[in-house]
N, C-alpha and C. Protein backbone atom coordinates (compact mmCIF):
# COMPACT_ATOMS: atom_id res chain seq x y z
N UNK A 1 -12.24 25.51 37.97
CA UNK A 1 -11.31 25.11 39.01
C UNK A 1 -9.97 25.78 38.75
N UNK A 2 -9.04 25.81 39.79
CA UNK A 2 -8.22 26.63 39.55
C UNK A 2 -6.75 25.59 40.79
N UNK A 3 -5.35 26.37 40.22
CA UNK A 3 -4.56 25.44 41.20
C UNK A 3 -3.96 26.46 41.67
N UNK A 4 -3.87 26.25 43.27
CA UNK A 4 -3.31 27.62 43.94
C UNK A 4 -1.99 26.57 44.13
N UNK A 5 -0.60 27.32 43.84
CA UNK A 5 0.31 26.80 44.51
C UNK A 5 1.36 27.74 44.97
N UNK A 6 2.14 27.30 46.34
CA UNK A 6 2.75 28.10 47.13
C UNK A 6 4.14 27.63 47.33
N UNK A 7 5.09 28.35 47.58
CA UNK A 7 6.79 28.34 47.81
C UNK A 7 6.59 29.02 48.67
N UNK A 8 6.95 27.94 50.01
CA UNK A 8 6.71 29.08 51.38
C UNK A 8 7.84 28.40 52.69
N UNK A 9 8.14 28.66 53.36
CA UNK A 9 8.90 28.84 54.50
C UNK A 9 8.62 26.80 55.28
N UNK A 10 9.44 26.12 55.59
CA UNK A 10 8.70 25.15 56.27
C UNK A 10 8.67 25.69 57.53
N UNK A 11 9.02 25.90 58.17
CA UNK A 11 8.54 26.50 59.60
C UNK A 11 6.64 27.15 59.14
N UNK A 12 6.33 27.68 58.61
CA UNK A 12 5.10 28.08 58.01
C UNK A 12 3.86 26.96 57.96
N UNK A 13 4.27 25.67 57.46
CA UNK A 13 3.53 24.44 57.07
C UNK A 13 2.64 24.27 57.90
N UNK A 14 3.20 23.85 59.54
CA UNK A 14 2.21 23.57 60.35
C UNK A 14 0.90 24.28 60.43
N UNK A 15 1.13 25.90 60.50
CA UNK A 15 -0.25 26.55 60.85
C UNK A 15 -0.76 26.86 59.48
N UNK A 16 -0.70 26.44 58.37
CA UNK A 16 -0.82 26.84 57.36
C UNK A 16 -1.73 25.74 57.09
N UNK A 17 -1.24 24.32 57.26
CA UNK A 17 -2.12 23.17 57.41
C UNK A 17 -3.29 23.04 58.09
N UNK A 18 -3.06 23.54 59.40
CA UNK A 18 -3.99 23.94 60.43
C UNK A 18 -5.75 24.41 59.83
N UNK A 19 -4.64 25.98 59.66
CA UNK A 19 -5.92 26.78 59.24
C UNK A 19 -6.70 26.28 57.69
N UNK A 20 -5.93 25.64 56.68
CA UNK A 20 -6.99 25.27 55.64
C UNK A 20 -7.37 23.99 56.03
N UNK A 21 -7.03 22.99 56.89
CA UNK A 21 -7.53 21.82 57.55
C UNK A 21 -9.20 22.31 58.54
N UNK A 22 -9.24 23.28 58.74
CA UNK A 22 -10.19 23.63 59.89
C UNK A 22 -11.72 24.06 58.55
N UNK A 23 -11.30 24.31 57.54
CA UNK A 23 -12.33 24.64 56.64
C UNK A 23 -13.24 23.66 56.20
N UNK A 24 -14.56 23.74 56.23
CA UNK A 24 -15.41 22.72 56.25
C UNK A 24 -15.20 21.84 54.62
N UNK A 25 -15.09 22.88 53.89
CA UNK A 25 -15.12 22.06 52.32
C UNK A 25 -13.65 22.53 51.92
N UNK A 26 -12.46 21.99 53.33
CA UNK A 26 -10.66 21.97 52.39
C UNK A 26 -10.35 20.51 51.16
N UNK A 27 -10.28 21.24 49.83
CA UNK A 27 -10.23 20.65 48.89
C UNK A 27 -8.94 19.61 48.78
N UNK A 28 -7.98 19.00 50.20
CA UNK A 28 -6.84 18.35 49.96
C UNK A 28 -5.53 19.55 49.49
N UNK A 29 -4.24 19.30 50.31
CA UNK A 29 -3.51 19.73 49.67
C UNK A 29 -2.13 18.60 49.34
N UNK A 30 -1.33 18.99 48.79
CA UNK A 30 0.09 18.25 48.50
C UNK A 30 0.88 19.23 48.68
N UNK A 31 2.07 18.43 49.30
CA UNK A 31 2.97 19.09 49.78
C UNK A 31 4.49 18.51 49.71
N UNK A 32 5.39 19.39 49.06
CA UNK A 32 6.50 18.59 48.32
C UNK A 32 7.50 19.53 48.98
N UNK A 33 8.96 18.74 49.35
CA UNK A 33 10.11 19.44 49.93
C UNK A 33 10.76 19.65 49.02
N UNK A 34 11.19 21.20 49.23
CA UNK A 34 12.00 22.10 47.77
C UNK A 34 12.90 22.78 48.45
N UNK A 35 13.98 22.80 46.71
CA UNK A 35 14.72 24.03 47.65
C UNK A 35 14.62 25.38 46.53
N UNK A 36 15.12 26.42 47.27
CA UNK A 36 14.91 27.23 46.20
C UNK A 36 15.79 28.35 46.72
N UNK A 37 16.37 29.60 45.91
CA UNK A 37 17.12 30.49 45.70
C UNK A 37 16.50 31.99 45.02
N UNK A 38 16.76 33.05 45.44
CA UNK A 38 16.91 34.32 44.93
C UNK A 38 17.17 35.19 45.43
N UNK A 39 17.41 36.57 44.60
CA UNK A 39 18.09 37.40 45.49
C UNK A 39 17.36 38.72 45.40
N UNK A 40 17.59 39.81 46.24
CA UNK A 40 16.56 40.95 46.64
C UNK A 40 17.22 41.88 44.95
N UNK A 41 16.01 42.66 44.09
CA UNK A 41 16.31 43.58 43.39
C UNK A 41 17.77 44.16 43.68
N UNK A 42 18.75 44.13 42.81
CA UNK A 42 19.94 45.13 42.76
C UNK A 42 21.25 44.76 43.37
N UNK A 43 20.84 43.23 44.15
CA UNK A 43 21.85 42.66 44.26
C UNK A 43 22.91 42.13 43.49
N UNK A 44 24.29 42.31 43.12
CA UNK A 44 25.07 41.74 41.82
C UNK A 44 24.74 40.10 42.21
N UNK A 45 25.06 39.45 40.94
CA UNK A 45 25.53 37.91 41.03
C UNK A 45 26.26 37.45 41.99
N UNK A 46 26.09 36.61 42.63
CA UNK A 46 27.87 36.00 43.03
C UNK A 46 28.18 35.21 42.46
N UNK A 47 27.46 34.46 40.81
CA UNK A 47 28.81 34.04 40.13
C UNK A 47 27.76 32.90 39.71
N UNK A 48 27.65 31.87 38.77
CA UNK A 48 27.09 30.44 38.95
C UNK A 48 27.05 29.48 40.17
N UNK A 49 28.36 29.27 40.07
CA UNK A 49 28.81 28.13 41.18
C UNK A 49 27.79 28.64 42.92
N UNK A 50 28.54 30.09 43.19
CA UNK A 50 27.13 30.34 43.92
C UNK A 50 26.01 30.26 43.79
N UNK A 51 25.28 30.23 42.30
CA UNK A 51 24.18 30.76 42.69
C UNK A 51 23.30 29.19 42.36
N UNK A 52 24.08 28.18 41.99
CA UNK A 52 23.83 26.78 41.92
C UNK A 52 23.77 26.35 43.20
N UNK A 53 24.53 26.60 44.59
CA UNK A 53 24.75 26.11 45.47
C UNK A 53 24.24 26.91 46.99
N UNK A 54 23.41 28.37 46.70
CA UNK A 54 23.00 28.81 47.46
C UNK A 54 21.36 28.35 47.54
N UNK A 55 20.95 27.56 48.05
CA UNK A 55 19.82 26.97 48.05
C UNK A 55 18.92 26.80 49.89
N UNK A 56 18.00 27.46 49.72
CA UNK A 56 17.39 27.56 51.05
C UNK A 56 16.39 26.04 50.84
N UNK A 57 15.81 25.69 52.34
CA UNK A 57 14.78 24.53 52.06
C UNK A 57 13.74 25.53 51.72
N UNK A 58 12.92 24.73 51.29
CA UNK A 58 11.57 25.69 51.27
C UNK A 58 10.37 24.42 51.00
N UNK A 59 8.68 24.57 51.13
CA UNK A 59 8.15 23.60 51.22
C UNK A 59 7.14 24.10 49.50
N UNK A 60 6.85 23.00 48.68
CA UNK A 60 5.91 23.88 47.53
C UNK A 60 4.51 22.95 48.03
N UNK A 61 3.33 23.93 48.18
CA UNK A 61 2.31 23.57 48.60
C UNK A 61 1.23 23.76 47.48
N UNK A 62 0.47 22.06 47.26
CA UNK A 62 -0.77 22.72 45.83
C UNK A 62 -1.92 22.29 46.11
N UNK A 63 -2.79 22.84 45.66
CA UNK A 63 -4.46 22.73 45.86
C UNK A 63 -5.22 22.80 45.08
N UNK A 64 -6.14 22.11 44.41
CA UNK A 64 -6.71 22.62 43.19
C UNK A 64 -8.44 22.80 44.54
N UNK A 65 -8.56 23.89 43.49
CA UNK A 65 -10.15 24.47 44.26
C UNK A 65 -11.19 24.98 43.30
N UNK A 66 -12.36 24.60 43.97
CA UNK A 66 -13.13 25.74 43.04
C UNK A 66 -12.98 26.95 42.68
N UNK A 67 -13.34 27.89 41.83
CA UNK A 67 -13.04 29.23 41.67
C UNK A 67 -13.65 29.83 42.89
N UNK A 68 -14.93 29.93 43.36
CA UNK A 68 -15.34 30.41 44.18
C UNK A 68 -14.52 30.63 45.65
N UNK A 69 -13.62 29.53 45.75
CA UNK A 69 -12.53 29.31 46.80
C UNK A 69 -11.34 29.49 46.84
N UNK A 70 -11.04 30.17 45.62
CA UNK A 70 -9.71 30.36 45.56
C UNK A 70 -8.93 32.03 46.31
N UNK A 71 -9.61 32.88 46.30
CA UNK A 71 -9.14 33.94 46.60
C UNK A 71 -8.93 33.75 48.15
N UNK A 72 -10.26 33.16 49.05
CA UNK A 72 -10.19 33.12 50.37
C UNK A 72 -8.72 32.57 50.53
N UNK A 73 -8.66 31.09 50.51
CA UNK A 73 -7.23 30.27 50.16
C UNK A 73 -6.02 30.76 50.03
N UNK A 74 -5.76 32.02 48.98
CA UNK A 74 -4.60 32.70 49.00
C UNK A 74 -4.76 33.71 49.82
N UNK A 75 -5.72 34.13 50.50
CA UNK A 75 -5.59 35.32 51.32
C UNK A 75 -5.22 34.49 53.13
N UNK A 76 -5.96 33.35 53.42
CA UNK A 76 -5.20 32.40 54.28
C UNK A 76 -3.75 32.03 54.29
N UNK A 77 -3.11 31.64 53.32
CA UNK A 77 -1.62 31.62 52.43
C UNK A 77 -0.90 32.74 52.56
N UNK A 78 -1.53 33.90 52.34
CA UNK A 78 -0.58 35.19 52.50
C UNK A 78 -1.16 35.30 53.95
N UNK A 79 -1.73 35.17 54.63
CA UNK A 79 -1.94 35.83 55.86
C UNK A 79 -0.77 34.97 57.29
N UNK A 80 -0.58 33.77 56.72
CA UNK A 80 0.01 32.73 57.60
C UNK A 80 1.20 32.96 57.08
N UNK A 81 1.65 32.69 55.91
CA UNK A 81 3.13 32.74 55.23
C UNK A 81 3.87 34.45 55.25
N UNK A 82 2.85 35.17 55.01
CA UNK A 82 3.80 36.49 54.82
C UNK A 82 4.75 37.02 56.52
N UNK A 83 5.77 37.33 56.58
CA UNK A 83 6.54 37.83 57.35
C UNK A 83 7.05 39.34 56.76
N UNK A 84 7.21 39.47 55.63
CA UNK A 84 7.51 40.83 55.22
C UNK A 84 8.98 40.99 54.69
N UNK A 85 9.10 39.80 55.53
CA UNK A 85 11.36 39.67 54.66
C UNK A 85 11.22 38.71 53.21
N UNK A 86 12.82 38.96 52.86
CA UNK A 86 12.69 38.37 51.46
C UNK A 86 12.74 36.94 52.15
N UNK A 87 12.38 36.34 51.41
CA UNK A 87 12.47 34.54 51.08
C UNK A 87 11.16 34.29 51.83
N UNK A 88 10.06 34.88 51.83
CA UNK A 88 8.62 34.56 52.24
C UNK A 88 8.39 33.41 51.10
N UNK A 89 8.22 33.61 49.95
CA UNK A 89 8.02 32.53 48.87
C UNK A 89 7.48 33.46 48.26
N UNK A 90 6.35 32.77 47.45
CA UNK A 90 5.42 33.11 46.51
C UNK A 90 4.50 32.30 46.17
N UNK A 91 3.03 32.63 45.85
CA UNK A 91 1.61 32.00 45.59
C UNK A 91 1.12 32.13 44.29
N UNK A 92 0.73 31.44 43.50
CA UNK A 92 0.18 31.63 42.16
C UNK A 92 -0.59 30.48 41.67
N UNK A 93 -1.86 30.64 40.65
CA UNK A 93 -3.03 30.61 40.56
C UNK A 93 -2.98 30.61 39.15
N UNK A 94 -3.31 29.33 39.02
CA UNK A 94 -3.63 28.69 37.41
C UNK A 94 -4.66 28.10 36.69
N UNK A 95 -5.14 28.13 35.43
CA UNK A 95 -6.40 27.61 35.32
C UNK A 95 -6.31 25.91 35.38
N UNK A 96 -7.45 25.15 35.28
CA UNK A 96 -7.10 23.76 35.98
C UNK A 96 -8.54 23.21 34.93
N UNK A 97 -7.94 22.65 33.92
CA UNK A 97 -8.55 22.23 32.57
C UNK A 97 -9.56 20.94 32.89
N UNK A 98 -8.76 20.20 33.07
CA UNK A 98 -9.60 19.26 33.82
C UNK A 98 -9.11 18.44 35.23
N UNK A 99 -10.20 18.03 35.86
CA UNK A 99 -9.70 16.97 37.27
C UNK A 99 -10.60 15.75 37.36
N UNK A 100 -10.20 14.68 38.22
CA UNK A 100 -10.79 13.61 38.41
C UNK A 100 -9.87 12.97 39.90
N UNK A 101 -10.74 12.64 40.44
CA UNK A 101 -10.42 11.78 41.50
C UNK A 101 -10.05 10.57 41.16
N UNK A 102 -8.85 10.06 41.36
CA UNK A 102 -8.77 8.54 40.55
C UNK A 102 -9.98 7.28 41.20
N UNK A 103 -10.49 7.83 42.64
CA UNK A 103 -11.29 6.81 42.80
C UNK A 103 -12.20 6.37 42.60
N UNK A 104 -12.56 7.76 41.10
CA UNK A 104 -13.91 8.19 40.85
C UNK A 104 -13.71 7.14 39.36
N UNK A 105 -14.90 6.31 39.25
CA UNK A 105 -15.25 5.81 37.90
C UNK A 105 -14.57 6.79 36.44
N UNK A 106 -13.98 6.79 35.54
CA UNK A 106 -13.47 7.80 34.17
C UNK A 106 -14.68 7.80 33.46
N UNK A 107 -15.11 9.00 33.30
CA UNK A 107 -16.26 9.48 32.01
C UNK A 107 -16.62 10.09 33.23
N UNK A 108 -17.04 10.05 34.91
CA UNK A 108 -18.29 10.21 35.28
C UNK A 108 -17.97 12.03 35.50
């Protein structure tokens, strides 16, 4: 299993929900309001105080999936989220040691 998670645009969320909602086996996602900051290669600083206080919304989206499902997933993710300008976000893909459904009996 693996955890895809995304820093992406909220304007993005809706069809993003959509399209992994429409998949017969969508593994659940979570979805947390963030903010977040950076700047394009070669830009100077503008300083701390800016760079503490320049903060865009942004939404962080996570999923844990089978391996077999994970590539489709981020290629849905980049296909809905990418626009091509900076502050698209970013997607990344972690190993996922163990899981359990809490509604599931422990040991099973």
């Amino acid at each position: 299993m693996k955890e895809i998670r995304a820093v992406i645009r909220p304007a993005r969320l809706e069809a993003l929900r959509e399209a992994v909602r429409k998949r017969p086996d969508f593994p659940g996602m979570t979805v947390v309001k963030a903010q977040g900051s950076g700047y394009p290669p070669g830009k100077p600083s503008q300083g701390l105080k800016a760079e503490l206080t320049d903060f865009s919304d942004r939404v962080l989206i996570e999923l844990v999936a089978p391996d077999d499902q994970v590539d489709e997933l981020v290629a849905v993710i980049h296909g809905i989220c990418h626009t091509g300008q900076i502050g698209d976000g970013v997607v990344w893909v972690t190993p996922v040691e163990s899981f359990l459904r809490l509604r599931e009996p422990l040991g099973r």
